[in-house]
Protein backbone atom coordinates (compact mmCIF):
# COMPACT_ATOMS: atom_id res chain seq x y z
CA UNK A 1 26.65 19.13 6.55
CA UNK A 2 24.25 16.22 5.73
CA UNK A 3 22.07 14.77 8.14
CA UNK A 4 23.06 11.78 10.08
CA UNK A 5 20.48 8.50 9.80
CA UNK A 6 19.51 7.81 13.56
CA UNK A 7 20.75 4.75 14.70
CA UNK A 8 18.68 1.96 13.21
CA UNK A 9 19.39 -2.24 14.03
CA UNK A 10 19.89 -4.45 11.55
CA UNK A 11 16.55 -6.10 12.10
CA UNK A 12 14.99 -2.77 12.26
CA UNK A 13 16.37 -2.29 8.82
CA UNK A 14 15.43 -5.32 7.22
CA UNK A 15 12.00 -5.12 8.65
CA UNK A 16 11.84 -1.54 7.29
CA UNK A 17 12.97 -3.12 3.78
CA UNK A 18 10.72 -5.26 3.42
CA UNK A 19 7.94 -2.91 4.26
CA UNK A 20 9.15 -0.50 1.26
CA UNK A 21 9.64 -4.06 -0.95
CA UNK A 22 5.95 -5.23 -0.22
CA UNK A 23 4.88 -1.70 -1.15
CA UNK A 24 6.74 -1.04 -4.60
CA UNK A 25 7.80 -3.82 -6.14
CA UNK A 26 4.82 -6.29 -5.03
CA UNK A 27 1.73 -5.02 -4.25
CA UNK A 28 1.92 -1.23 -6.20
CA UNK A 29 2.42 -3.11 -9.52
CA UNK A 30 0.38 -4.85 -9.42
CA UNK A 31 -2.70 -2.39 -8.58
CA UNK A 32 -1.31 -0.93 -11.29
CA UNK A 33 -1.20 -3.50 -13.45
CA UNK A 34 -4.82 -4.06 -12.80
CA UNK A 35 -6.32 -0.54 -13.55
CA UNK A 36 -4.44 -0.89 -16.72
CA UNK A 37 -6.86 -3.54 -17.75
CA UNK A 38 -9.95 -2.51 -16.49
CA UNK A 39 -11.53 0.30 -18.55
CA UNK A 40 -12.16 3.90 -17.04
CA UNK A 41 -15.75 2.73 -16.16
CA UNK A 42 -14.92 -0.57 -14.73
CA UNK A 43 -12.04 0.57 -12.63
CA UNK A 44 -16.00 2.37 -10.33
CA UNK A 45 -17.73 -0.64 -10.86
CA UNK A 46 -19.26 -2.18 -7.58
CA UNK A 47 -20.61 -5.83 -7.66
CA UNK A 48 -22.85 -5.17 -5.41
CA UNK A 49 -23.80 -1.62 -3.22
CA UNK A 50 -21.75 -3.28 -0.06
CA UNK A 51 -18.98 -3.60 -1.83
CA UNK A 52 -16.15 -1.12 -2.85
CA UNK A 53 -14.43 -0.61 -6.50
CA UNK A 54 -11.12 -0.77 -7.33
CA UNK A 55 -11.09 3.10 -7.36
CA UNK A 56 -12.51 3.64 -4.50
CA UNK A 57 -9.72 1.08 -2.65
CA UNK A 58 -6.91 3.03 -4.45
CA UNK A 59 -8.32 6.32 -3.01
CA UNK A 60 -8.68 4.26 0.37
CA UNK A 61 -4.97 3.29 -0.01
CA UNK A 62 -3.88 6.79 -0.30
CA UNK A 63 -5.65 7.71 2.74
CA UNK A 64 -4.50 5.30 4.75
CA UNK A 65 -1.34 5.07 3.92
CA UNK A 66 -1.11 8.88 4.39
CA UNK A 67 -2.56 8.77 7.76
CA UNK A 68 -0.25 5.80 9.22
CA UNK A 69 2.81 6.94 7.66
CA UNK A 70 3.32 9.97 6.09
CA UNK A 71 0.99 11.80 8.86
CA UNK A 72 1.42 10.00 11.89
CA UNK A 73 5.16 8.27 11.44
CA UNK A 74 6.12 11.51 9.38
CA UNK A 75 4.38 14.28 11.67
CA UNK A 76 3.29 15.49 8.12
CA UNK A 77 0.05 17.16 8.24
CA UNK A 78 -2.98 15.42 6.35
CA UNK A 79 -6.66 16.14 6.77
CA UNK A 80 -8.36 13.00 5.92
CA UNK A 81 -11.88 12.71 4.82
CA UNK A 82 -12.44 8.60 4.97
CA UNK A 83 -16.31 8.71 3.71
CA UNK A 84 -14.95 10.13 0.90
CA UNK A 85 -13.15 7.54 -0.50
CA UNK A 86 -15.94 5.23 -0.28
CA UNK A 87 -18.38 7.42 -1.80
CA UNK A 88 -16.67 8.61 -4.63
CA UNK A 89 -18.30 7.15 -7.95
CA UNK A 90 -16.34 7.44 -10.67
CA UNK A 91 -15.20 11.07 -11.51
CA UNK A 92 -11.39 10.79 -11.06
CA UNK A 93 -9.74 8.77 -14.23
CA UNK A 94 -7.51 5.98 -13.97
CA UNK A 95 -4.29 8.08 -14.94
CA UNK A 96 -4.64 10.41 -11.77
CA UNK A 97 -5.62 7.28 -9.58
CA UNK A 98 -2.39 5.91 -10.45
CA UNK A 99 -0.28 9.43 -9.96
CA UNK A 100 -2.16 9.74 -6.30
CA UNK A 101 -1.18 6.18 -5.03
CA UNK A 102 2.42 6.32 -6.58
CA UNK A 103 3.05 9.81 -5.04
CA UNK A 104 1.62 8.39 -2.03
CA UNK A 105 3.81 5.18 -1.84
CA UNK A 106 7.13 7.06 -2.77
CA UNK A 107 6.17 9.36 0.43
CA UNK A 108 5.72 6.67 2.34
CA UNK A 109 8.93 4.97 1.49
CA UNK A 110 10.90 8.52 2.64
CA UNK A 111 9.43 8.22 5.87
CA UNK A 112 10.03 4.70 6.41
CA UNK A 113 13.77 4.99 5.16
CA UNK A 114 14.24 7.84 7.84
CA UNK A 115 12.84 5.81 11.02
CA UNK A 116 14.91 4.64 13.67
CA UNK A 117 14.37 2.13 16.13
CA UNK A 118 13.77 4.86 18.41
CA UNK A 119 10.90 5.75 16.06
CA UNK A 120 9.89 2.15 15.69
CA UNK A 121 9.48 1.94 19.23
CA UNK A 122 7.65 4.93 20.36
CA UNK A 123 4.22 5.07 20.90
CA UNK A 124 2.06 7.07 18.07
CA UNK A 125 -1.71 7.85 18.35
CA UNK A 126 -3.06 6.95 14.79
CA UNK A 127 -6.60 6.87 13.87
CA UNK A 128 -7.35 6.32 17.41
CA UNK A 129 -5.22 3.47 17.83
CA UNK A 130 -2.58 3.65 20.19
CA UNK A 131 0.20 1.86 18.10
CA UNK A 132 3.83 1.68 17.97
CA UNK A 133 5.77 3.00 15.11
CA UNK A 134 6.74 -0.78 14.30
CA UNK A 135 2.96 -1.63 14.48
CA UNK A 136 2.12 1.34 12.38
CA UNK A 137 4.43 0.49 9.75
CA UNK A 138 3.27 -3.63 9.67
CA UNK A 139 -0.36 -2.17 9.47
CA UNK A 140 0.27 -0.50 6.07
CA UNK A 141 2.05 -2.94 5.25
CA UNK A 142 -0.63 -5.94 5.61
CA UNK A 143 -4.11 -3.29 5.19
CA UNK A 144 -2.03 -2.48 1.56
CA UNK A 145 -1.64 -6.08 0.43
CA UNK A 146 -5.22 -6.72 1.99
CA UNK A 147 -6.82 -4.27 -0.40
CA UNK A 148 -4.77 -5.04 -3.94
CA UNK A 149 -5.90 -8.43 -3.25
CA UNK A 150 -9.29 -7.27 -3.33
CA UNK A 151 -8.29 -4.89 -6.78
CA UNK A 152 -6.48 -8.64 -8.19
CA UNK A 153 -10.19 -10.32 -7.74
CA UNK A 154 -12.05 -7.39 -9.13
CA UNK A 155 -9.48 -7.25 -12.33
CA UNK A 156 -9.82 -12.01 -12.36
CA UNK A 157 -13.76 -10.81 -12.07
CA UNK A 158 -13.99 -8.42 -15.36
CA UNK A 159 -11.14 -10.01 -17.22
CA UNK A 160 -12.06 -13.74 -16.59
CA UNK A 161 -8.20 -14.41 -16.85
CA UNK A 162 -5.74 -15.37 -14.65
CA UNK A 163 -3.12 -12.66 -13.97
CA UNK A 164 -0.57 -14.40 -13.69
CA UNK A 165 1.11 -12.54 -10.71
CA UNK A 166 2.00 -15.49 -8.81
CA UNK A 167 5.46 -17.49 -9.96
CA UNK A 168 6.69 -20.08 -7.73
CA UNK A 169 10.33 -20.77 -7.55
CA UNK A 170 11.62 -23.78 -9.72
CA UNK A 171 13.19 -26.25 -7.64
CA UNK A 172 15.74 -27.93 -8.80
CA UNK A 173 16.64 -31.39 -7.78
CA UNK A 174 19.55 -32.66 -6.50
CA UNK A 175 20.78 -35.65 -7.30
CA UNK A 176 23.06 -37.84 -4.98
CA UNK A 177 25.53 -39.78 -6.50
């Protein structure tokens, strides 16, 4: 007998959708997009010793992601070592950077598409942070698109080029007659 989907609102729902949408089809593009067109050695290049690389980010990504969702919405376990994805320098190639945060987002997405409101409502200890599942989920959601903004400037830095990621609607005019 297949499972039944706990009872989830319509808002819940399309606030759930748009969480997976901002996830796949926006923001995991294009990070991918990106480490396509940096080479191995500039996808661990640091403009300065404060600052991260895109690598590093994508291994952030993964860990948070896994933390706030698959581990804490999911009650999946996950030992995460954070320092670690700072410190790394270089030794993991692009290929299995993009594997890691594509396994990590599809995860993701089968713990979102399971949560209820009941889940969205309850209270989670994450990271520290007493949060509920509805905050947990917006916090991915937001720290995500935070850091492949950071991966966009790194790729405008290297490449010199715009991206061309944003599109704007065309508008078209009405005319009253």
């Amino acid at each position: 007998m297949p499972a039944v989907k706990p009872k989830t609102s319509r808002t819940a729902s399309l606030f759930l959708a748009s969480s997976q949408d901002a996830l796949v089809k926006e923001n995991l593009p294009h990070i991918v997009k990106c480490l396509h067109q940096l080479s191995e050695e500039e996808v661990w290049w640091r403009p300065n010793p404060a600052s991260n690389s895109a690598g590093n980010l994508v291994l952030h990504l993964c860990g948070n992601v896994r933390q706030w969702i698959i581990a804490g919405l999911g009650a999946k376990e996950f030992r995460r070592e954070r320092d670690r994805e700072f410190a790394e320098q270089g030794l993991i190639p692009r290929k299995e950077l993009i594997t890691q945060l594509r396994r990590t987002i599809r995860d993701a997405c089968r713990v979102l598409a399971k949560l209820s409101d009941d889940s969205l409502a309850r209270k989670y200890t994450i990271q520290g942070y007493h949060v509920t599942g509805l905050e947990a989920a917006f916090h991915v959601a937001e720290h995500f698109g935070y850091h492949a903004g950071q991966i966009i400037y790194i790729t405008k830095l290297k490449r010199a080029q715009d991206l061309r990621f944003t599109r704007l609607p065309v508008i078209k005019e009405e005319v009253n007659r």
